[in-house]
C-alpha atoms as a PDB file:
ATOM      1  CA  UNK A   1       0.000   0.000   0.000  1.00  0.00           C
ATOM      2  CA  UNK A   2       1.129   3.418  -0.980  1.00  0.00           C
ATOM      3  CA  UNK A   3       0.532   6.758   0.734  1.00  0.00           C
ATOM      4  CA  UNK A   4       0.385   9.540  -1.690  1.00  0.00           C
ATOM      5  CA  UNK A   5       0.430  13.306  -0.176  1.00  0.00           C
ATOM      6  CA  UNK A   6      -0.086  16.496  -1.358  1.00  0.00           C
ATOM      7  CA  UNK A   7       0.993  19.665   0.617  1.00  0.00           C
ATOM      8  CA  UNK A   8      -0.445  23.070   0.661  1.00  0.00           C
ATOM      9  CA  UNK A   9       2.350  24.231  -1.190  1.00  0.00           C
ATOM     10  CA  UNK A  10       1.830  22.002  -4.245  1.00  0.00           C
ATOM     11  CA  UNK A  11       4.278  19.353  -3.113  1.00  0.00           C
ATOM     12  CA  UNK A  12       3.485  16.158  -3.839  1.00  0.00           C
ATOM     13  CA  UNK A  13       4.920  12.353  -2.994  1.00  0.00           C
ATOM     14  CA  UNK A  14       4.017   8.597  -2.522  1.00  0.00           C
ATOM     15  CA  UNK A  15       5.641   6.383   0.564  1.00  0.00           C
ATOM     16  CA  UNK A  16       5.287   2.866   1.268  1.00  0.00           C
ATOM     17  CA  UNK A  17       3.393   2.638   4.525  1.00  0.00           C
ATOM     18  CA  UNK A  18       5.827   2.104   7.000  1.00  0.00           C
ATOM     19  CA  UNK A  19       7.925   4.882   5.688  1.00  0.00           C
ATOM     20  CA  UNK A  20       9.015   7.593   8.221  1.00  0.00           C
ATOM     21  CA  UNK A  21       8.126  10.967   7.514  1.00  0.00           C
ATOM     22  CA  UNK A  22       9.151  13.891   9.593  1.00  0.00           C
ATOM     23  CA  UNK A  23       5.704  15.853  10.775  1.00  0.00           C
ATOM     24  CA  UNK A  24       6.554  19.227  12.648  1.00  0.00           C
ATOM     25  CA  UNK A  25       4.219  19.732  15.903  1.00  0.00           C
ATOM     26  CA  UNK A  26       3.579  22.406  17.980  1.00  0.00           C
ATOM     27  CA  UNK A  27       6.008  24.010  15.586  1.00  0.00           C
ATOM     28  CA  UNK A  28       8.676  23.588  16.568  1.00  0.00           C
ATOM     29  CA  UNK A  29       9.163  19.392  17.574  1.00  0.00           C
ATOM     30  CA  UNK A  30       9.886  17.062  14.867  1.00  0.00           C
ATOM     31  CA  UNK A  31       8.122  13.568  15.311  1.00  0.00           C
ATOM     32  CA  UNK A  32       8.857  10.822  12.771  1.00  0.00           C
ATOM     33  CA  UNK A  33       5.817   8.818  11.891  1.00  0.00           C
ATOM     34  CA  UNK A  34       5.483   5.996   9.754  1.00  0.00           C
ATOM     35  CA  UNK A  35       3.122   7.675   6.267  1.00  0.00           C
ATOM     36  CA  UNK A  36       0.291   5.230   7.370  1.00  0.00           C
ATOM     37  CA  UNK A  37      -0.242   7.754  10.322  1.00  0.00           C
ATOM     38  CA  UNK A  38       0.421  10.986   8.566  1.00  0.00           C
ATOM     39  CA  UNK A  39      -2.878  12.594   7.971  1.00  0.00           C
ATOM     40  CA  UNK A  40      -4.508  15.576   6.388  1.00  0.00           C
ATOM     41  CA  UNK A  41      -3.335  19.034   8.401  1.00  0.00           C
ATOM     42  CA  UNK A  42      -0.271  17.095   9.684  1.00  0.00           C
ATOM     43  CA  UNK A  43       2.803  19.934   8.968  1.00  0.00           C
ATOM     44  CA  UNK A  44       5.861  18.206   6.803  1.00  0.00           C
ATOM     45  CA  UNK A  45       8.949  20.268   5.720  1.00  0.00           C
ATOM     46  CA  UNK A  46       9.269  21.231   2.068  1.00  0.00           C
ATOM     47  CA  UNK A  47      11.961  23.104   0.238  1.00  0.00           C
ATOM     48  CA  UNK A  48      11.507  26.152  -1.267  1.00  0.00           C
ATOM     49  CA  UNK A  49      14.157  28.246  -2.830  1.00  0.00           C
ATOM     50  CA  UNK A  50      16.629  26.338  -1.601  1.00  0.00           C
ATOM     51  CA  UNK A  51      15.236  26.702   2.116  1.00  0.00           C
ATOM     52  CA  UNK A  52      13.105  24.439   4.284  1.00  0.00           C
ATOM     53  CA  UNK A  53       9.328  25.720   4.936  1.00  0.00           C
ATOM     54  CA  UNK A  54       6.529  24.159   7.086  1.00  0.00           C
ATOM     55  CA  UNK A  55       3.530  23.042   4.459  1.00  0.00           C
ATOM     56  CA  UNK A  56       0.527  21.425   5.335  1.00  0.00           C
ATOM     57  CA  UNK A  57      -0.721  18.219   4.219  1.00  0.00           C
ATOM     58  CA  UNK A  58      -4.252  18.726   2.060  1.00  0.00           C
ATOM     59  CA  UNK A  59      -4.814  15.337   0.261  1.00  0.00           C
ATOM     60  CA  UNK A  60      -3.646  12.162   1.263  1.00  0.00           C
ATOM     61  CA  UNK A  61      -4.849   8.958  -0.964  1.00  0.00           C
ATOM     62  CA  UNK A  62      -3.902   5.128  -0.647  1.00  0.00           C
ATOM     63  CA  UNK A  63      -3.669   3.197  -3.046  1.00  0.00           C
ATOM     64  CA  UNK A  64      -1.938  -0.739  -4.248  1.00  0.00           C
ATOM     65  CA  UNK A  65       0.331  -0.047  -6.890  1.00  0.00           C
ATOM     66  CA  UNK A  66       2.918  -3.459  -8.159  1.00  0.00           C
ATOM     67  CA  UNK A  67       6.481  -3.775  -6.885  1.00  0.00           C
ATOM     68  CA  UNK A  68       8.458  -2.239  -3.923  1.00  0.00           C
ATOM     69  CA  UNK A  69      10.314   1.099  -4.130  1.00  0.00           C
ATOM     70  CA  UNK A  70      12.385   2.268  -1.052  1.00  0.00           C
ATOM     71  CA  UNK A  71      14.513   5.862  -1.838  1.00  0.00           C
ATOM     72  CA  UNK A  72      17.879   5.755  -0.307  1.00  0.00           C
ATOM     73  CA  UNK A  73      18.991   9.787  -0.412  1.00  0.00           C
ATOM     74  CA  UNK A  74      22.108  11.219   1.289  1.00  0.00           C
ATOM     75  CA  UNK A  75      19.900  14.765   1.741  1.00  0.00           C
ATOM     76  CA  UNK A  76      16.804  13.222   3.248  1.00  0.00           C
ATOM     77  CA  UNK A  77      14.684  14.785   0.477  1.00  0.00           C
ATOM     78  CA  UNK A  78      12.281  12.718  -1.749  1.00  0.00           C
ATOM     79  CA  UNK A  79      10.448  15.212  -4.307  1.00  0.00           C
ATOM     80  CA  UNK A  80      11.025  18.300  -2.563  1.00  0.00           C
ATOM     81  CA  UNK A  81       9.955  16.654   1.057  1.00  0.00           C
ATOM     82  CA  UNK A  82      12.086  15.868   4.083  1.00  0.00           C
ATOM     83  CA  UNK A  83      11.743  12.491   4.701  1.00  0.00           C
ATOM     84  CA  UNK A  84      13.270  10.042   6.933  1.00  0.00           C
ATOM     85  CA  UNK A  85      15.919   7.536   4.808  1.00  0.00           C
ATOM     86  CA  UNK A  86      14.979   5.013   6.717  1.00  0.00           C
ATOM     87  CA  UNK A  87      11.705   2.152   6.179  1.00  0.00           C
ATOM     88  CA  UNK A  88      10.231  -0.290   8.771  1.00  0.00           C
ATOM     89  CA  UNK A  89      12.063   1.074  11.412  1.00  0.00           C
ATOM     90  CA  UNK A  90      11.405   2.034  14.903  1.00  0.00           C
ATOM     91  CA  UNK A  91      13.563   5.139  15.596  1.00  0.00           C
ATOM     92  CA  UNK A  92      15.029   7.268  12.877  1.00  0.00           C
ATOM     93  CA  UNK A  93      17.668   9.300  15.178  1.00  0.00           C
ATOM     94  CA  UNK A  94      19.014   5.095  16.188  1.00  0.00           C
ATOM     95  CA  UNK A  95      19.084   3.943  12.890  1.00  0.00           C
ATOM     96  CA  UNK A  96      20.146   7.037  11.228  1.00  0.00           C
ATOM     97  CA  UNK A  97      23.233   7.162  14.268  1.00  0.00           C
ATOM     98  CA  UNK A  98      23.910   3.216  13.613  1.00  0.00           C
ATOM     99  CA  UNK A  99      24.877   3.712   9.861  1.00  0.00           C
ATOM    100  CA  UNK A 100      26.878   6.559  10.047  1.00  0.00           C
ATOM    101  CA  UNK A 101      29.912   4.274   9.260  1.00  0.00           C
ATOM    102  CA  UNK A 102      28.381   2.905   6.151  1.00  0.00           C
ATOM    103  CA  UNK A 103      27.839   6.853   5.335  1.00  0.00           C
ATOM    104  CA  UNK A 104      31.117   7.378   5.915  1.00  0.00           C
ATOM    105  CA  UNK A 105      32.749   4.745   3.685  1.00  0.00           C
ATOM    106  CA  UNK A 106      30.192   6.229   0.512  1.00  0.00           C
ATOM    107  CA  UNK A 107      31.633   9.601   0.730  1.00  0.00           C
END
């Protein structure tokens, strides 16, 4: 199952369903959620002009679509939304600390 959202800002991207996604709360806390819980009005960050801006979430749709697609990025940014790099995880900040090495070694 995919989790397609749209933001405010015209921002637009589909995530497998355990997929972390950073949502901003109380504006200022950043809580990663897997996109099965992300919901309309949640607040993701999106670039703009080369900077990050909060942008609401106005549509989200879910849909079955064939095969498996996982983005790997070293930026954390999949279609112009900060994401999490990480899938089927429980804690982005452990996992993302646990393969620094491996991050390392790429660069």
């Amino acid at each position: 199952m995919f989790h397609t959202v749209t933001t405010v800002s015209g921002h637009k991207v589909s995530f497998t369903e355990l997929y972390l996604i950073p949502v901003i709360e109380n504006d200022i806390t950043v809580n990663y959620v897997s996109a099965k819980q992300i919901k309309i009005d949640d607040v993701l960050y999106v670039t703009s002009n080369d900077h990050l801006i909060a942008s609401t979430i106005t549509t989200k749709i879910m849909k079955t679509k064939s095969g498996y697609y996982a983005s790997l990025t070293m930026s954390g940014v999949v279609n112009g939304i900060m994401s999490s790099c990480y899938d089927n995880v429980q804690n982005h900040e452990s996992t993302h600390f646990s393969s620094d090495l491996l991050r390392g070694f790429y660069r």
